[in-house]
Protein backbone atom coordinates (compact mmCIF):
# COMPACT_ATOMS: atom_id res chain seq x y z
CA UNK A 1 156.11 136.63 16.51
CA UNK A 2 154.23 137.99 13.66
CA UNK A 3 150.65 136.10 13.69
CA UNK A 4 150.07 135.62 9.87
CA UNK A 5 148.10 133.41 7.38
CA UNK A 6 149.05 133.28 3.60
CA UNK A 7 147.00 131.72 0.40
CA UNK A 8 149.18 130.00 -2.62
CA UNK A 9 147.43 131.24 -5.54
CA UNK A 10 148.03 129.50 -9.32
CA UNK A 11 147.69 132.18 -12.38
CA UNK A 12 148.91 131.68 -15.77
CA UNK A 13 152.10 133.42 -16.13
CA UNK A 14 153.39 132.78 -20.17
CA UNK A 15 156.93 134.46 -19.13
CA UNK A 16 157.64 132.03 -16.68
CA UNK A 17 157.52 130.81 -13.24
CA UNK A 18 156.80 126.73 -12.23
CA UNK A 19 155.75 125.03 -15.17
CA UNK A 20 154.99 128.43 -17.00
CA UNK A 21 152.49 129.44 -13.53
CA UNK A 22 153.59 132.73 -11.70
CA UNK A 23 153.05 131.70 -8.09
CA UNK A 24 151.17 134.70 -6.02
CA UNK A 25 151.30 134.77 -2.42
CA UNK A 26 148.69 136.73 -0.53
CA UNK A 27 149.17 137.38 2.85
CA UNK A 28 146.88 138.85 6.13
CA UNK A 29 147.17 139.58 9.72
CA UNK A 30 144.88 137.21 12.43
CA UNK A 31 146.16 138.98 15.47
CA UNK A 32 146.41 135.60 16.74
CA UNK A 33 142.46 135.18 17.07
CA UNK A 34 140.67 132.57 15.65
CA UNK A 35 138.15 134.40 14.81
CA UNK A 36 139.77 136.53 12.61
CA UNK A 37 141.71 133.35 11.49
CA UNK A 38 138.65 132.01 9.85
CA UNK A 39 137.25 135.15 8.48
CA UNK A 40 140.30 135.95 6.42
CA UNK A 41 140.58 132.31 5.48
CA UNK A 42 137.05 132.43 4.10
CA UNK A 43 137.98 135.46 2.15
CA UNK A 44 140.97 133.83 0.67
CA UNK A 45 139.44 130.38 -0.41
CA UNK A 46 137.06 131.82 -1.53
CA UNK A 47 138.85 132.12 -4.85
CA UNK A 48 138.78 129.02 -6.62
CA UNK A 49 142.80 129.53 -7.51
CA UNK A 50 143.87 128.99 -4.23
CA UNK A 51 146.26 126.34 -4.74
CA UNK A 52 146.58 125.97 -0.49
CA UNK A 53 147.07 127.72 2.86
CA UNK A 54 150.67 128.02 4.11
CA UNK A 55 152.12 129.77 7.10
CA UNK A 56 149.78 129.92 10.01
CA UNK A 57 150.65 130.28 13.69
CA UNK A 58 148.65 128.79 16.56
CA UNK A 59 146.67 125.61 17.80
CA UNK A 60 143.67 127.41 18.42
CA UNK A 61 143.48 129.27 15.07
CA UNK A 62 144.00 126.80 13.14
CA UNK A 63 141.83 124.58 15.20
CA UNK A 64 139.17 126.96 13.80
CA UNK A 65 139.56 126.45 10.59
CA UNK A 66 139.86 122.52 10.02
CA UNK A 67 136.17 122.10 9.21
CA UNK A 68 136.65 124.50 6.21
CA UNK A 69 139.82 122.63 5.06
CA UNK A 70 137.89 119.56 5.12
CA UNK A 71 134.99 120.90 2.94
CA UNK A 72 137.23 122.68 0.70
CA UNK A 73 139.78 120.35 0.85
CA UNK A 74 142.23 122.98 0.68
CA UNK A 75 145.98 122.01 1.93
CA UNK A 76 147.69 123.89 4.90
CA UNK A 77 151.66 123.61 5.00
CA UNK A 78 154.06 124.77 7.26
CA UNK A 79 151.64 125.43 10.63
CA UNK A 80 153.71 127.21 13.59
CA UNK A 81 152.35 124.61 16.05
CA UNK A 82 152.95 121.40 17.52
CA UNK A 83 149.86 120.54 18.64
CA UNK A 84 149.16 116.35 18.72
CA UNK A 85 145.19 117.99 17.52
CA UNK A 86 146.92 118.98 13.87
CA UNK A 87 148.99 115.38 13.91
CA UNK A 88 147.38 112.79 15.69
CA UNK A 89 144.77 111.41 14.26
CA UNK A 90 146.05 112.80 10.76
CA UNK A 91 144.42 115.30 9.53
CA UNK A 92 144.43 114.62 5.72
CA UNK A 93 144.92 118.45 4.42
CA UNK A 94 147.63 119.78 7.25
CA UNK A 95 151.05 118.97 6.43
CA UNK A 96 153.51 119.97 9.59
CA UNK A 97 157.38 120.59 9.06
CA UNK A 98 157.88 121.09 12.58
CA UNK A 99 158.30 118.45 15.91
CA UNK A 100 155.13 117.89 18.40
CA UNK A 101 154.97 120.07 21.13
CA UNK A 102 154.99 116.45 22.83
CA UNK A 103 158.46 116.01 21.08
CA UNK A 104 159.89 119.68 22.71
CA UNK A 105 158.56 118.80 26.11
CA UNK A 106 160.09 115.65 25.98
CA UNK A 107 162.86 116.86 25.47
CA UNK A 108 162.67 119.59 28.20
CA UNK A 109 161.48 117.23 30.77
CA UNK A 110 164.69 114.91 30.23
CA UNK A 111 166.99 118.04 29.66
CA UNK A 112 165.22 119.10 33.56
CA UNK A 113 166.06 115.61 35.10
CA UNK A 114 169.52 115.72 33.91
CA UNK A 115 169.55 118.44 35.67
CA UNK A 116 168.03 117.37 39.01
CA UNK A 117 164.70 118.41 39.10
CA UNK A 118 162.31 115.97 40.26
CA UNK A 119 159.27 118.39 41.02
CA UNK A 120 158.48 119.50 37.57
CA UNK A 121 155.58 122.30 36.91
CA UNK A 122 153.59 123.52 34.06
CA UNK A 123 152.69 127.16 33.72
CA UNK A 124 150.32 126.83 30.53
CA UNK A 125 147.79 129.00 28.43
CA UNK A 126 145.01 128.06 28.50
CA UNK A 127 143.55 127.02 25.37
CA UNK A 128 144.71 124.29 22.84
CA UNK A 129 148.58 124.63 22.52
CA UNK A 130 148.90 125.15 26.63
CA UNK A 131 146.80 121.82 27.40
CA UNK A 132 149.01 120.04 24.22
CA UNK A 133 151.84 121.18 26.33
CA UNK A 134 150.57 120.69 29.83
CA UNK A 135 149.36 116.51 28.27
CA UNK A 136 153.19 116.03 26.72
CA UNK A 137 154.44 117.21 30.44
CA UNK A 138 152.73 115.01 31.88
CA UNK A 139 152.86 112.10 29.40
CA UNK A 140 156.66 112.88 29.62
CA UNK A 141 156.60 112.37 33.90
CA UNK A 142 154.58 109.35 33.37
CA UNK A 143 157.86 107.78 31.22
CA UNK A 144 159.65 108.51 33.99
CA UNK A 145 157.36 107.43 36.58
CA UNK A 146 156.74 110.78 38.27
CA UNK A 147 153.46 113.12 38.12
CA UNK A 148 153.41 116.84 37.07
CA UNK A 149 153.81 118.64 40.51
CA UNK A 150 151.81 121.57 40.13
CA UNK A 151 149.68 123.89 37.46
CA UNK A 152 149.05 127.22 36.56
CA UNK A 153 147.28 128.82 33.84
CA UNK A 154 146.12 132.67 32.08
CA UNK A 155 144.24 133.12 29.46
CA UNK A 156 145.64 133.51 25.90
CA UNK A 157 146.37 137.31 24.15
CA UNK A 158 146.94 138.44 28.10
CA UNK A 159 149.64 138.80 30.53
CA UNK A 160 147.48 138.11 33.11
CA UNK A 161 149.70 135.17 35.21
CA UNK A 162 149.52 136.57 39.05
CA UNK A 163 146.94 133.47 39.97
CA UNK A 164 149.66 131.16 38.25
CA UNK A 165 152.34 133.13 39.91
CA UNK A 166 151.11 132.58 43.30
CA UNK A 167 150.96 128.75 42.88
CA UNK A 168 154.32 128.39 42.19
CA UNK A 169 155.60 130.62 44.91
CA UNK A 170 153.66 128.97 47.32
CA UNK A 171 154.46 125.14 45.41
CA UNK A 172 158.06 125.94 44.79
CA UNK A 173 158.85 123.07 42.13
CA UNK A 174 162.35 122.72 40.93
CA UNK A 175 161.71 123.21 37.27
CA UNK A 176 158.95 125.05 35.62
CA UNK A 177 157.84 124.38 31.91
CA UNK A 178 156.25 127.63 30.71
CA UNK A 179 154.17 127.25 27.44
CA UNK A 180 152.77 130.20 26.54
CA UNK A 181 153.56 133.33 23.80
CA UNK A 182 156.26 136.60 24.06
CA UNK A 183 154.64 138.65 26.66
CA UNK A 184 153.33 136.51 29.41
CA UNK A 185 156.25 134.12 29.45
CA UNK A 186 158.49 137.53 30.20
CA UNK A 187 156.19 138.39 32.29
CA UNK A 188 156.12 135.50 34.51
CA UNK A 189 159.61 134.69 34.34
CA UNK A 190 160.74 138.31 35.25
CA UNK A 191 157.86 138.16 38.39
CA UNK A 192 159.04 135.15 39.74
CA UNK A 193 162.85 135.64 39.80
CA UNK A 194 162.03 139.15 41.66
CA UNK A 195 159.95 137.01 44.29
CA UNK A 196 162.59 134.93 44.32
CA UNK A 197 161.69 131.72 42.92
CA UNK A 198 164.44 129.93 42.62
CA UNK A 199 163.42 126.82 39.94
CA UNK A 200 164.77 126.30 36.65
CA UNK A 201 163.14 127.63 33.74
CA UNK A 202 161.82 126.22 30.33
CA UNK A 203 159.79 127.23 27.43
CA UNK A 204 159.15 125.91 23.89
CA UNK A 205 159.74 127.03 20.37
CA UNK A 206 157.11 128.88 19.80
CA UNK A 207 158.00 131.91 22.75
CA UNK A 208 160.02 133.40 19.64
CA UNK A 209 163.56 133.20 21.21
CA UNK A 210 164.97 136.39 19.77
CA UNK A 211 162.38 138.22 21.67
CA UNK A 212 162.29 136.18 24.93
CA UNK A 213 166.53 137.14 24.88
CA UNK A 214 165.60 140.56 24.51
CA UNK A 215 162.75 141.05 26.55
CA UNK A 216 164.19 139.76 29.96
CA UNK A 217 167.34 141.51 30.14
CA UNK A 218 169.41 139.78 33.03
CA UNK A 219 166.29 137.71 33.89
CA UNK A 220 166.77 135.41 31.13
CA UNK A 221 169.71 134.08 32.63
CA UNK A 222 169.47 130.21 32.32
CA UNK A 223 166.34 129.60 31.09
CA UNK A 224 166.05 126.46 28.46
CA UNK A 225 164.36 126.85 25.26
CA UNK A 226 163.99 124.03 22.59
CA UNK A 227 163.67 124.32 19.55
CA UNK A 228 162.61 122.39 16.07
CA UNK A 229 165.14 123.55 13.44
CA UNK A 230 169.35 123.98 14.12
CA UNK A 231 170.75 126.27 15.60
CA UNK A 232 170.88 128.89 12.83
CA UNK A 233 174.51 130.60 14.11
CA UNK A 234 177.62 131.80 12.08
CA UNK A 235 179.55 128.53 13.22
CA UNK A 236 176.25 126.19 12.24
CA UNK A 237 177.91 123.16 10.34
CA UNK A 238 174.30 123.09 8.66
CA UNK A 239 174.01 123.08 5.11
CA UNK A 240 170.65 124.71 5.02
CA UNK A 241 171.85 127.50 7.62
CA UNK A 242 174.34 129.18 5.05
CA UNK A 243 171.47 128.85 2.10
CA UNK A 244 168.34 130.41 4.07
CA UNK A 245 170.95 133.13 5.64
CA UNK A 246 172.02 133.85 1.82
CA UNK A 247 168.28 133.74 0.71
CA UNK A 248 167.70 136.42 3.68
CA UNK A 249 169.94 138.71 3.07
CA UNK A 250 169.42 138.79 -0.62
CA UNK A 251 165.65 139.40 -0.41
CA UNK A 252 164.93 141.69 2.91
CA UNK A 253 169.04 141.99 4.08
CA UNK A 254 167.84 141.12 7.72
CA UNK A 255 170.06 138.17 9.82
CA UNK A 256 168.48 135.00 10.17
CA UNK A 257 167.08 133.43 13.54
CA UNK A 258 165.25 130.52 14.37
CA UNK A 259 161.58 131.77 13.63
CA UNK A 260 162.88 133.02 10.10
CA UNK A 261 164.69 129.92 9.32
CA UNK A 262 161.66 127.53 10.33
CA UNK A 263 159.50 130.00 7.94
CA UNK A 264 162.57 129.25 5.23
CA UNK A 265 162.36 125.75 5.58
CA UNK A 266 158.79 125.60 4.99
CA UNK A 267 159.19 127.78 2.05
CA UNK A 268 161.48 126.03 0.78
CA UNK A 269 159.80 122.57 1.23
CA UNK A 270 156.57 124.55 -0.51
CA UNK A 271 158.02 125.58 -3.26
CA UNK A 272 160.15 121.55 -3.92
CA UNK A 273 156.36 120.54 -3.94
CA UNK A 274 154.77 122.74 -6.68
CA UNK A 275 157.36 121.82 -8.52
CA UNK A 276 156.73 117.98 -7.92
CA UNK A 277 153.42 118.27 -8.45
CA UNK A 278 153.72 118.55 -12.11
CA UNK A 279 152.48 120.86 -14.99
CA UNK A 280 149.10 120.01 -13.77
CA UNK A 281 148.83 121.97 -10.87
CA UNK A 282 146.06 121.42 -8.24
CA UNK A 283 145.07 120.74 -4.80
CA UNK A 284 145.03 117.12 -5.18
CA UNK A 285 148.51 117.38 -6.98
CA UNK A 286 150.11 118.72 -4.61
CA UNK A 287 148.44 116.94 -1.17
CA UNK A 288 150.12 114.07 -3.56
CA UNK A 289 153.23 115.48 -4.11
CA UNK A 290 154.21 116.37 -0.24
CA UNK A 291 152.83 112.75 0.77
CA UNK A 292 155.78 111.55 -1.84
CA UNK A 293 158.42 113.42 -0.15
CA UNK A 294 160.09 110.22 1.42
CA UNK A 295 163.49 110.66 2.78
CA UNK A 296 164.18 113.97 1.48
CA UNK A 297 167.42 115.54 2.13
CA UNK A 298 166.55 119.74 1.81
CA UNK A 299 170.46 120.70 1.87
CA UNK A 300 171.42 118.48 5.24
CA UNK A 301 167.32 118.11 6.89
CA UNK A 302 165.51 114.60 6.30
CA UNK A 303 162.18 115.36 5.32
CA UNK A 304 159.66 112.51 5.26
CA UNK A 305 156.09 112.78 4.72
CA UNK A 306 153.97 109.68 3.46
CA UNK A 307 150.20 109.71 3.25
CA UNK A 308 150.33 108.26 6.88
CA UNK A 309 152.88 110.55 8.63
CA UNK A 310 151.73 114.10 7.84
CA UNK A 311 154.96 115.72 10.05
CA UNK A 312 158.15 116.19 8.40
CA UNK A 313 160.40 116.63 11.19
CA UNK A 314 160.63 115.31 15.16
CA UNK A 315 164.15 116.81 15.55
CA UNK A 316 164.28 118.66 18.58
CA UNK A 317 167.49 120.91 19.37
CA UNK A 318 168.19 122.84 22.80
CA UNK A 319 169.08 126.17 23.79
CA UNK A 320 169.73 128.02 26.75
CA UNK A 321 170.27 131.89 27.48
CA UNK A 322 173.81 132.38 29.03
CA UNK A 323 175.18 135.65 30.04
CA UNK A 324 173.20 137.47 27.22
CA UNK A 325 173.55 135.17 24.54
CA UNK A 326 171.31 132.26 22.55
CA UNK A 327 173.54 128.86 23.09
CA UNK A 328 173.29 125.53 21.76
CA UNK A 329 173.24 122.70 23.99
CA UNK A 330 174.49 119.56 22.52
């Protein structure tokens, strides 16, 4: 997944645009460190035009970065996160399209009984989005009334997981929930079936699914992934499927998958809210115009925000990789 963060800018355009505005979009690289997160975000507000932020991946980046929003008071829409830290309390300028991570895991964890499993383990990164994960795993159990059976954490931007590994080989759970990016997820997932682990396998949204499908070959085989937009296939019955497929292809001609649809739906719901904000555009007018969007219907998805829900969506939709191929589970 391409680690990104993008500025809305406002500039006069007299041939056109929303409300006579063109719309700019600037766009830079993090790397996925929040460091680098809040340097380019510094460079970016720093120009008084900058209508909001829109299109950032990660807890802990963005977690760097919420003391600027508040002084600036500068909106951020469409986060690649499900941290409760970005929902719960609200936080007044992050609007979320997505579900909670505690929504996924939930979820997972129910999708895992169904199955059997009744000694259920985290493998986490360690840093904000693997303890949101490893606290909805374990809030999850509680429901149920059963503890998490056993942990293992690495450290974010690494593959290094042979501490975790070891844990579970020696713990053997029946399910492991994996919450962690691309690489070390593969990583751990590949290591483990060739030591012959034999527990069932889950992971989150925000592994990037293409990838994961790619990246383990036969090793995928069975593992559950959930997911916080539709299953984006030829024979989707969703509405907004066939019109962010036709956007796709139109503007870069590349398929659509679930990370580009989730950034299509967010575009999408930026875009309704400039243009609800009125000829008046500003910060304020728009923070006002997303808390507004009650019971939306964006071509077949119910999106409500309100000034006290600041997350559009809590759908959650599984998947699961079978003999090569990304399948819904309904």
């Amino acid at each position: 997944m391409l680690q990104g963060a993008s500025a809305v800018f406002n500039e006069v355009n007299a041939n056109g645009g929303i409300f006579g505005r063109k719309i700019v979009l600037r766009v830079a690289d993090d790397a996925y460190e929040p460091e680098q997160t809040l340097e380019h975000t510094i460079q970016m507000i720093d120009d008084e035009k900058v209508l909001a932020l829109f299109g950032y991946v990660g807890t802990a980046t963005v977690n760097a970065i919420l003391p600027l929003l508040g002084e600036q008071d500068v909106p951020l829409i469409g986060v690649i996160s499900g941290s409760q830290s970005l929902r719960k309390p609200i936080v007044r300028q992050v609007f979320n399209l997505r579900a909670s991570y505690w929504d996924e895991v939930d979820a997972l964890v129910d999708r895992l009984m169904t199955n059997g499993a009744k000694k259920i383990a985290v493998v986490y990164q360690n840093d904000g989005f693997g303890l949101s994960v490893l606290s909805g795993v374990d809030r999850s159990l509680l429901r149920h009334g059963m503890l998490v059976h056993s942990t293992g954490s690495f450290q974010r931007n690494t593959t290094a997981i042979r501490m975790a590994l070891s844990t579970m080989v020696e713990q053997q759970p029946d399910a492991i929930v994996l919450a962690g990016t691309n690489a070390p997820v593969v990583e751990f997932i590949k290591q483990a079936r060739g030591l012959g682990v034999k527990a069932q396998f889950a992971t989150l949204s925000f592994v990037g699914t293409e990838r994961l499908l790619e990246n383990l070959g036969n090793a995928g085989q069975g593992v559950l992934i959930s997911q916080v937009v539709p299953y984006p296939g030829d024979n989707s019955d969703w509405k907004i499927v066939g019109s962010c497929r036709k956007a796709l292809k139109q503007q870069l001609n590349a398929p659509l998958n679930f990370t580009s649809f989730e950034a299509c739906i967010s575009a999408r719901l930026l875009v309704l809210a400039l243009e609800k904000a009125g000829p008046q555009l500003s910060r304020e007018a728009l923070r006002n115009s997303l808390e507004s969007m009650r019971a939306l219907d964006l071509d077949g998805m119910a999106i409500n925000f309100s000034a006290d829900n600041h997350q559009a969506s809590d759908r959650v939709f599984l998947t699961q990789i079978r003999n090569g191929k990304i399948v819904q589970i309904r």
